[in-house]
Protein backbone atom coordinates (compact mmCIF):
# COMPACT_ATOMS: atom_id res chain seq x y z
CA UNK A 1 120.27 10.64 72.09
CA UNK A 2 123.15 13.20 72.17
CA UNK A 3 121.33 15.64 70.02
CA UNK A 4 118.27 15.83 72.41
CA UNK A 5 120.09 16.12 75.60
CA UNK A 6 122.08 18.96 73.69
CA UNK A 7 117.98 20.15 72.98
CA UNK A 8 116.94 19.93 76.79
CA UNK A 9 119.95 21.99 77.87
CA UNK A 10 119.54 24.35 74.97
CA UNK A 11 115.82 24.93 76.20
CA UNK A 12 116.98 24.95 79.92
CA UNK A 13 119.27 27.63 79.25
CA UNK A 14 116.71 29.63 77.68
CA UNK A 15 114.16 29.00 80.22
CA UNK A 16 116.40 30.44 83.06
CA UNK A 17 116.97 33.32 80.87
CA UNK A 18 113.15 33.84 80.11
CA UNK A 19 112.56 33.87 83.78
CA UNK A 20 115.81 36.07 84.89
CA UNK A 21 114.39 38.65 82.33
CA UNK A 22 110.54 37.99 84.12
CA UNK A 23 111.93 38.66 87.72
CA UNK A 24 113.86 41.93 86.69
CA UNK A 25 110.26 43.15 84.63
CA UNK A 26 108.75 42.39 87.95
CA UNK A 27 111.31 43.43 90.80
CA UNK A 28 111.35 46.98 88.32
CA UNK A 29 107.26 47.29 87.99
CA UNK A 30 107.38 46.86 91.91
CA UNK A 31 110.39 49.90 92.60
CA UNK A 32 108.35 51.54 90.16
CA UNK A 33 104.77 51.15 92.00
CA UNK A 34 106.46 51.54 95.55
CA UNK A 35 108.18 54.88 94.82
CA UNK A 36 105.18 56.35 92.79
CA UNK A 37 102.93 55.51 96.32
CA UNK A 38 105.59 56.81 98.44
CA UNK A 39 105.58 59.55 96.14
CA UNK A 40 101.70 59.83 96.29
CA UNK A 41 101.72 59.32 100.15
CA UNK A 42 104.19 62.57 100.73
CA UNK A 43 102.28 64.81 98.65
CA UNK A 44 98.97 63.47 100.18
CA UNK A 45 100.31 64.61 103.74
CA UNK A 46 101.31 67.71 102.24
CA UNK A 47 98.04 68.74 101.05
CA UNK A 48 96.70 67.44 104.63
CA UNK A 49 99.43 69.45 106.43
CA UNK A 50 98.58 72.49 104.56
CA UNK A 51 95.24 72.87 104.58
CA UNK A 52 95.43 71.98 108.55
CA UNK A 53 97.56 75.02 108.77
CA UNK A 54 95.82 76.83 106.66
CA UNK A 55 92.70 76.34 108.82
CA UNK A 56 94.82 77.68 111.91
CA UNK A 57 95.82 80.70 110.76
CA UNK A 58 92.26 81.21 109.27
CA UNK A 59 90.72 80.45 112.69
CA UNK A 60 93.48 82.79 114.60
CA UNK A 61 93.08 85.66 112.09
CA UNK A 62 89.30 85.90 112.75
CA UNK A 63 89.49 85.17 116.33
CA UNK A 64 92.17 87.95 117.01
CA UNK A 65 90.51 89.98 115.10
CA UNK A 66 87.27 89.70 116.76
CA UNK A 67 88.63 89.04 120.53
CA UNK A 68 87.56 91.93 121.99
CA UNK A 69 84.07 92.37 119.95
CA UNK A 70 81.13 92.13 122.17
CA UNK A 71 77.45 93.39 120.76
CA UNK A 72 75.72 94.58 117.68
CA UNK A 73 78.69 95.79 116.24
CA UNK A 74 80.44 92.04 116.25
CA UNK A 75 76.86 89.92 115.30
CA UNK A 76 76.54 92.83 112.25
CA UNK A 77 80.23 92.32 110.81
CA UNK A 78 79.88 88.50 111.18
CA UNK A 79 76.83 88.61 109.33
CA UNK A 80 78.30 91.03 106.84
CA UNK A 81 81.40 88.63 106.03
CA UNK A 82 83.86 90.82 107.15
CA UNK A 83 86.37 88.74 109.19
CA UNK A 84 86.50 86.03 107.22
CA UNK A 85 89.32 85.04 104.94
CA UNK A 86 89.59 83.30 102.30
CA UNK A 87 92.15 80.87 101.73
């Protein structure tokens, strides 16, 4: 009777231990996934931020550039491609 209580606390023991080590896999696998998307998230508004500046100085370069353009001479360097940038 002794012997298999000794058992039953031996296998207790190592049961909590099993499951400390299973939380600390887990609670590391979920820092690891939440700063990877944070990560992921920054850079993603980066990109977003960028190109939505990029897009204003495109749009300012041509339109100062053509702001006081009126006639043929605007409608033929439009059509030529002159004016616009390239990013």
């Amino acid at each position: 009777m002794f012997s298999s209580l000794v058992g039953c606390a031996n296998r207790g023991a190592s049961t909590v231990i099993f499951l400390r080590r299973i939380s600390v896999s887990v609670q590391t696998n979920v820092n690891e996934y939440l700063e990877k998307t944070k990560n992921e998230t920054i850079e993603r508004s980066y990109k977003i931020n960028t190109g939505i500046k990029r897009r204003i100085v495109h749009e300012f370069k041509v339109r100062s550039q053509f702001k006081n353009c009126r006639g043929p001479k605007w409608a033929s360097s439009m059509a030529s491609g002159e004016g616009v940038v390239e990013l």
